[in-house]
Protein backbone atom coordinates (compact mmCIF):
# COMPACT_ATOMS: atom_id res chain seq x y z
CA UNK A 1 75.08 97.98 90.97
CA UNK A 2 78.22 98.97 90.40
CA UNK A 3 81.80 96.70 91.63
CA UNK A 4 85.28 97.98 92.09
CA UNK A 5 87.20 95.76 89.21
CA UNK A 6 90.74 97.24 90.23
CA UNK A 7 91.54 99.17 93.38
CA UNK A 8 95.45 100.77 93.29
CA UNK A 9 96.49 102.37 96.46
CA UNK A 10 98.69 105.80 95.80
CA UNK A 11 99.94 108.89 97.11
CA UNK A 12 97.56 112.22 96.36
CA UNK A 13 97.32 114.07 93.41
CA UNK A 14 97.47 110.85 91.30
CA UNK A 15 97.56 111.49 87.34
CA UNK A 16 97.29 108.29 85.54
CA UNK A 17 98.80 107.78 82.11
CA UNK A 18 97.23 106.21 79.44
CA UNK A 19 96.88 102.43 79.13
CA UNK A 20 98.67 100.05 76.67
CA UNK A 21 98.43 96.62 75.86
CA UNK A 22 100.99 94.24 75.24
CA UNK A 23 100.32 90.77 73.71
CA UNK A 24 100.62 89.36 76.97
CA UNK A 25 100.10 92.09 79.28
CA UNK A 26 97.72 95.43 79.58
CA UNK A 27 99.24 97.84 81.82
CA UNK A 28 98.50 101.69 83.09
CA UNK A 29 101.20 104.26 84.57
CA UNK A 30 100.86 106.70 87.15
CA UNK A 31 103.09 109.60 88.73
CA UNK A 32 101.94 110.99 92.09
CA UNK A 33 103.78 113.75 94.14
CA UNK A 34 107.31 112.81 96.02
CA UNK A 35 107.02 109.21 94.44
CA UNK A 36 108.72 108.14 90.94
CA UNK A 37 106.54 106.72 87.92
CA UNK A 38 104.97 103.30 88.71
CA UNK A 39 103.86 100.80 86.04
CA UNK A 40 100.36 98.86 86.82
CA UNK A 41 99.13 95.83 85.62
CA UNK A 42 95.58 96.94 84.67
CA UNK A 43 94.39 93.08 84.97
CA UNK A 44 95.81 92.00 88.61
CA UNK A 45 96.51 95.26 89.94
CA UNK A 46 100.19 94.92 91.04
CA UNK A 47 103.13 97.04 90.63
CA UNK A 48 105.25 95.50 87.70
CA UNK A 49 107.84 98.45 87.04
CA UNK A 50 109.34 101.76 88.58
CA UNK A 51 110.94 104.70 87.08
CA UNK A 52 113.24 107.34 88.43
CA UNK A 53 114.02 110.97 87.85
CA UNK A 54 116.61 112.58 90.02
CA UNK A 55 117.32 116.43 90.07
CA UNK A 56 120.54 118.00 90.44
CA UNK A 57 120.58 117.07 94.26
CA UNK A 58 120.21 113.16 93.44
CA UNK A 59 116.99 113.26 94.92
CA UNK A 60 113.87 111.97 93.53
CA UNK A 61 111.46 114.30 91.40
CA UNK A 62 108.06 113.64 90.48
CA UNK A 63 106.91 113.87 87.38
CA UNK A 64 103.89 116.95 86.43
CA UNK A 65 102.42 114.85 83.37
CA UNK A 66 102.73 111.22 82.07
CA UNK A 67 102.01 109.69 78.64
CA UNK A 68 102.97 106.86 76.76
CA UNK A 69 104.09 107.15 73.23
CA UNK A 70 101.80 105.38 70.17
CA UNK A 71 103.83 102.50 70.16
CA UNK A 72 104.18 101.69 73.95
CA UNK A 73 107.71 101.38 73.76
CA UNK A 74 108.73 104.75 75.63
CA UNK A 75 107.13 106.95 78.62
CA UNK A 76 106.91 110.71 78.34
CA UNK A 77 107.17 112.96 81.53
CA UNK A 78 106.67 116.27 82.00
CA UNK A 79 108.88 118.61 84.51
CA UNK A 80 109.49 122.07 84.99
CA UNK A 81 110.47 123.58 81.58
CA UNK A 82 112.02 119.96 81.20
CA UNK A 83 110.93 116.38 79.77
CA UNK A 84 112.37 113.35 79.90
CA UNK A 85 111.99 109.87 78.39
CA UNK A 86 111.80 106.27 79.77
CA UNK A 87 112.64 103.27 77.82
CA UNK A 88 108.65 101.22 78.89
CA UNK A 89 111.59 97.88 78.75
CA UNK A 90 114.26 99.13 81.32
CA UNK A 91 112.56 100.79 84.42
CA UNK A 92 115.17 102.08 86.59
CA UNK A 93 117.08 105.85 86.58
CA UNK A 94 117.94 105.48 83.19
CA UNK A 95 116.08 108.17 80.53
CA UNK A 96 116.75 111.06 78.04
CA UNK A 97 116.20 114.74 79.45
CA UNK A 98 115.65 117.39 76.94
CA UNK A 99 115.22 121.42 77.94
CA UNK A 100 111.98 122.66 76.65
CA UNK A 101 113.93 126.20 76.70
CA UNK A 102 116.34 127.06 74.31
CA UNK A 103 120.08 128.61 74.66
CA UNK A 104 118.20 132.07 74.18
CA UNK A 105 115.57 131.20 76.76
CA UNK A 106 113.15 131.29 74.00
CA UNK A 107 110.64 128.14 73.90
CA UNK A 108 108.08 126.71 76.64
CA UNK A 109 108.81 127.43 79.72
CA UNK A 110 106.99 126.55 83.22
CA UNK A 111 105.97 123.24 84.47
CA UNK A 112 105.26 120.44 81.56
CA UNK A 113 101.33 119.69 82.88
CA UNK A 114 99.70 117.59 79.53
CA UNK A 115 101.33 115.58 77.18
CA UNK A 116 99.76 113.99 74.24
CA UNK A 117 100.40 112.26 70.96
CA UNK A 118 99.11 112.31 67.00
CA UNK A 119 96.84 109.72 67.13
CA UNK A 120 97.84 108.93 62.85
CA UNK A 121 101.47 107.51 64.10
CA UNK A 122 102.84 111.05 62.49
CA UNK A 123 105.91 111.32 65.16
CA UNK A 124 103.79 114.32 66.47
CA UNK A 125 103.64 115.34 70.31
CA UNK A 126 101.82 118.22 71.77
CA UNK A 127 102.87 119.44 75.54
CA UNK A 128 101.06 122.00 77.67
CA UNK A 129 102.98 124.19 80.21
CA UNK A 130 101.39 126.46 83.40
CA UNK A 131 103.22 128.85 81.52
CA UNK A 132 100.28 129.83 79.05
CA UNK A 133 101.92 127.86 76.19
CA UNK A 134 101.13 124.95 74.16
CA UNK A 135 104.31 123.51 72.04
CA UNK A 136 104.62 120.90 69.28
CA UNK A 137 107.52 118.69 68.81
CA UNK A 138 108.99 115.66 66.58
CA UNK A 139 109.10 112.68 68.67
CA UNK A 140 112.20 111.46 67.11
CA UNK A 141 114.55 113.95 67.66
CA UNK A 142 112.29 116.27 70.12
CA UNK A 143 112.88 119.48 67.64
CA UNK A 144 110.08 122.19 68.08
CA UNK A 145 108.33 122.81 65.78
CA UNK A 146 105.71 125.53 66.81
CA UNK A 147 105.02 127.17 70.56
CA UNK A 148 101.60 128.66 70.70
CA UNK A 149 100.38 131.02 73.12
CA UNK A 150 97.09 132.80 73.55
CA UNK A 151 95.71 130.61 76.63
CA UNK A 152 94.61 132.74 79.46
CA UNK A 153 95.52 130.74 82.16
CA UNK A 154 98.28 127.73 82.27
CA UNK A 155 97.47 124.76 79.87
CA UNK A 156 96.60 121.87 81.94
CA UNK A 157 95.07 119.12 78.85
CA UNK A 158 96.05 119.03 75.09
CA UNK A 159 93.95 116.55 72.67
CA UNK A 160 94.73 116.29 68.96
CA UNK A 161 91.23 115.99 66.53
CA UNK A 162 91.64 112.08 65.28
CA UNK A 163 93.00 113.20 61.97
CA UNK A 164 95.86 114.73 63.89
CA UNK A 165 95.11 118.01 61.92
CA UNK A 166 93.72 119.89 64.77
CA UNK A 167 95.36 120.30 68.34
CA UNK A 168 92.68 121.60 71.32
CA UNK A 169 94.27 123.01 74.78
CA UNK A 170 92.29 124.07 77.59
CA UNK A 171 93.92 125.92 80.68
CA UNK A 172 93.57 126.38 84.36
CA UNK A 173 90.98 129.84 85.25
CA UNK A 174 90.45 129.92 81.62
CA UNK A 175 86.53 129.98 79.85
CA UNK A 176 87.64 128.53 76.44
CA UNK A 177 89.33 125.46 74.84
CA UNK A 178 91.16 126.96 71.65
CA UNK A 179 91.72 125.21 68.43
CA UNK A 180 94.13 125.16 66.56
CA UNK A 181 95.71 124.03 62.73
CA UNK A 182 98.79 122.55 63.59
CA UNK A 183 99.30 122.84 59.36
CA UNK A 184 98.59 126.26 60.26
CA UNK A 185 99.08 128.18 63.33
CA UNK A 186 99.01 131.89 62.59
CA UNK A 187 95.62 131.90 64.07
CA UNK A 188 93.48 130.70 66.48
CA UNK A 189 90.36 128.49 64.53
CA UNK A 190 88.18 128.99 66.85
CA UNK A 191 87.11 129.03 70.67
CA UNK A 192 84.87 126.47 72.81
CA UNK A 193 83.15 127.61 76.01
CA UNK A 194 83.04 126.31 79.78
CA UNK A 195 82.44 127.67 83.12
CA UNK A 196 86.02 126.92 84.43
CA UNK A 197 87.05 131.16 85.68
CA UNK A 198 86.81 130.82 89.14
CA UNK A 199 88.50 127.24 89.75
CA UNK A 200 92.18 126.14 90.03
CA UNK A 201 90.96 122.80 89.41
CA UNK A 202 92.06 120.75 85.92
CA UNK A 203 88.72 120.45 83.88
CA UNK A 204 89.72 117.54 81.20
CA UNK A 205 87.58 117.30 77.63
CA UNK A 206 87.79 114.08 75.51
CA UNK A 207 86.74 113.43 71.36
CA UNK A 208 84.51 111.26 70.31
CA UNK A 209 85.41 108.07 69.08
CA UNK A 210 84.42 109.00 65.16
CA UNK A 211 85.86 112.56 65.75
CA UNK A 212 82.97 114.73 65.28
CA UNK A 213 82.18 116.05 68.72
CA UNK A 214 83.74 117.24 71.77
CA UNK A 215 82.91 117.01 75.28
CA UNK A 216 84.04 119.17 78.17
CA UNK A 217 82.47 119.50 81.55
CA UNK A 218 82.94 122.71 84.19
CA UNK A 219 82.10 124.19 87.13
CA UNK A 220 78.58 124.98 86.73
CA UNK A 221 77.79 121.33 86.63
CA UNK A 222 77.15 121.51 82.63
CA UNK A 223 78.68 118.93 80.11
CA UNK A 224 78.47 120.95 76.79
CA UNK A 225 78.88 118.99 73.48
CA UNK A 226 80.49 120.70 70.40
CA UNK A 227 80.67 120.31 66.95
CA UNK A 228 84.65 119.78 65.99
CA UNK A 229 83.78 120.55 62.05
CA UNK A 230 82.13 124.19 62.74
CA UNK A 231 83.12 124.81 66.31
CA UNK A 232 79.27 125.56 67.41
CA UNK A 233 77.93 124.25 70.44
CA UNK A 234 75.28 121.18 70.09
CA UNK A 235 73.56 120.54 73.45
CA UNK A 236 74.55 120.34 77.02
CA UNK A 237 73.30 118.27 80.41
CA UNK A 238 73.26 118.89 83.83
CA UNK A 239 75.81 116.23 84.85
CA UNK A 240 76.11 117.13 88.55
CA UNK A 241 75.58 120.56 91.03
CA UNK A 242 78.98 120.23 91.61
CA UNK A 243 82.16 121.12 88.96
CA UNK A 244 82.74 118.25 86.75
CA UNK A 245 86.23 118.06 85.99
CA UNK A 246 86.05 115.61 83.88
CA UNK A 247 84.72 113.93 81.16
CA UNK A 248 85.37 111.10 78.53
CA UNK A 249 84.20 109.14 75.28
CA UNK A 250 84.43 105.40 75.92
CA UNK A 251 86.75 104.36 72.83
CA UNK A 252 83.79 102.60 71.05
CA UNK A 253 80.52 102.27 72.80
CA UNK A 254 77.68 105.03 73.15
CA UNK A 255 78.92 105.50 76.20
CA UNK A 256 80.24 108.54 78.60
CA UNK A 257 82.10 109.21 81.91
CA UNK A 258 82.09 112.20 84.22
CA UNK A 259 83.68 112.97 87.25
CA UNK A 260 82.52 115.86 89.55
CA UNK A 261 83.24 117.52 92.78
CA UNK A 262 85.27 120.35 94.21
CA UNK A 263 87.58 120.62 97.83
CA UNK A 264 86.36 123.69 99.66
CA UNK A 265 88.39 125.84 102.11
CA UNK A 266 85.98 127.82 104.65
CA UNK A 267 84.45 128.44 108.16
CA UNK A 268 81.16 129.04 109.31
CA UNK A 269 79.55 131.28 106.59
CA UNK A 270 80.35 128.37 104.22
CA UNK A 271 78.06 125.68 106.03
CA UNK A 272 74.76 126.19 104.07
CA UNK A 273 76.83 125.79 99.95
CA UNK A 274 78.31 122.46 101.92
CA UNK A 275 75.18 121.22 103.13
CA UNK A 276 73.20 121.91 99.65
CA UNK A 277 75.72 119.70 97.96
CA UNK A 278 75.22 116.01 98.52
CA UNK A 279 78.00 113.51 98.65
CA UNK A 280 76.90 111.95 95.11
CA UNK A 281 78.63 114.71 93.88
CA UNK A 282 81.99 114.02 94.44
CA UNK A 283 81.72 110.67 92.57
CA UNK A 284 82.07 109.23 88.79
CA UNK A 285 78.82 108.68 86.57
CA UNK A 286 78.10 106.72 83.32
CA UNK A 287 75.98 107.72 80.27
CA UNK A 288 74.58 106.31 77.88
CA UNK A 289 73.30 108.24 74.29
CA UNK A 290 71.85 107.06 71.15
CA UNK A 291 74.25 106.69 68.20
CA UNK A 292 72.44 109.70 66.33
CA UNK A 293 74.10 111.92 63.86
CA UNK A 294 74.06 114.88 66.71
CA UNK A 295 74.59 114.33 70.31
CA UNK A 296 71.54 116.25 72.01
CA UNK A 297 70.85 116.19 75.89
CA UNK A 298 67.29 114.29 75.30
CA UNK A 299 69.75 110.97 74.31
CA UNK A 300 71.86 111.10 77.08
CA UNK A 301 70.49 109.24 80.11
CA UNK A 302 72.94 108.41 82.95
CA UNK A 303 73.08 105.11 83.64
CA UNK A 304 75.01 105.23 87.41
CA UNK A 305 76.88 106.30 89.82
């Protein structure tokens, strides 16, 4: 049986940032729409800090994408064609705002939707935009260094490979996660099927632990696994009849997430899909696999719901 540890009550379309722990003190962020960033404590629950963006008519904006930098000290948010920075340590209106446009109008432009960080501590950050582009940047001084385009839809999750060699972005209506060589980003490495064509929906992917494999779900139900060092598919496993839309690695046990389920719009003619699909779809599942040296769908078993 499962049990709720931590229940936070927020606005819709909640995207929660990553968690960090203090030596005192593990906390989670959030940004949901019309509200500012809010700071969690991930042990009691409660609301410890709040940060404010205000646009040019002093009202509050909410943020697109959240994400805390490697060393906890700052939060990065993502806005249209616009980021800006939050000291963790003084929550308030105070942060940096940088243009992810240039004077020429060259650079990344749309909203900021994914944000993510080298996980080797290089000073490395990696933003998606709805406008078809990935972009790389030095933390320190936010200077691009490289905007990459060849998505098909808007970016909506980056991921770099553990080395931080390797950068993978995955967009909205769009069949394929792309690689690509951040040392070297002439060309695309390679591409990683999932169903994801016909749904607006984000459809998140996560790395293994030890680096080897990836994991994405979509909206055929499938999780398919891949292998990072050849970019071939592995194995997949019907995770749900529904779209999963996401999917995770716990950080170190054989262990995986998934979440599945899809909002429908409709009348009549639409009653017999919605009564085939069962309400354990639109719910959250464990897995558990055996720690082999290739993740095939006879080692996964789920373990709940």
């Amino acid at each position: 049986m499962w049990q709720t540890l931590l229940y936070v009550r927020e606005n819709l379309s909640m995207i929660i940032a990553g968690t960090h722990t203090y030596p005192d003190l593990c906390v989670f962020a959030t940004t949901t729409r019309d509200h500012p960033i809010h700071l969690w404590d991930a042990n009691s629950g409660q609301l410890r800090c709040t940060y404010r963006a205000y646009d040019a008519m002093d009202e509050i904006t909410a943020a697109f994408s959240i994400g805390f930098n490697p060393s906890g000290t700052k939060i990065f948010a993502g806005y249209n064609s616009t980021l800006r920075i939050f000291d963790v340590h003084r929550p308030g209106r105070d942060f940096e705002q940088h243009s992810t446009l240039q004077g020429n109008k060259e650079g990344q432009s749309g909203i900021i939707s994914s944000i993510a960080f080298s996980p080797t501590h290089s000073g490395v950050l990696a933003t998606g935009s709805y406008g078809q582009t990935t972009a790389v940047y030095r933390e320190d001084n936010m200077e691009p260094l490289y905007v990459l385009h060849g998505q098909e839809g808007g970016v909506t999750h980056v991921q770099f490979s553990k080395d931080g060699n390797y950068l993978y972005s995955g967009g909205r209506k769009d069949p394929y996660i792309l690689c690509w060589d951040i040392r070297n980003t002439v060309d695309i490495v390679y591409k990683l099927y999932r169903s994801s064509k016909d749904t607006n929906q984000r459809i998140h992917f996560d790395i293994e632990p030890l680096g080897r494999y990836l994991g994405t779900g979509g909206q055929d139900g499938l999780v398919h696994i891949y292998d990072l060092q050849t970019g071939q598919w592995v194995s997949s496993f019907q995770a749900a009849l529904d779209t999963v839309n996401g999917f995770a690695f716990h950080p170190f046990l054989p262990v995986a997430a998934t979440s599945s389920g899809h909002r429908r719009f409709g009348g009549l003619d639409d009653f017999q899909e919605k009564m085939d699909l069962s309400g354990d779809e639109n719910c959250v599942t464990a897995w558990s696999f055996s720690c082999s040296s290739t993740l095939d769908a006879s080692s996964i078993v789920e373990s709940g719901n």
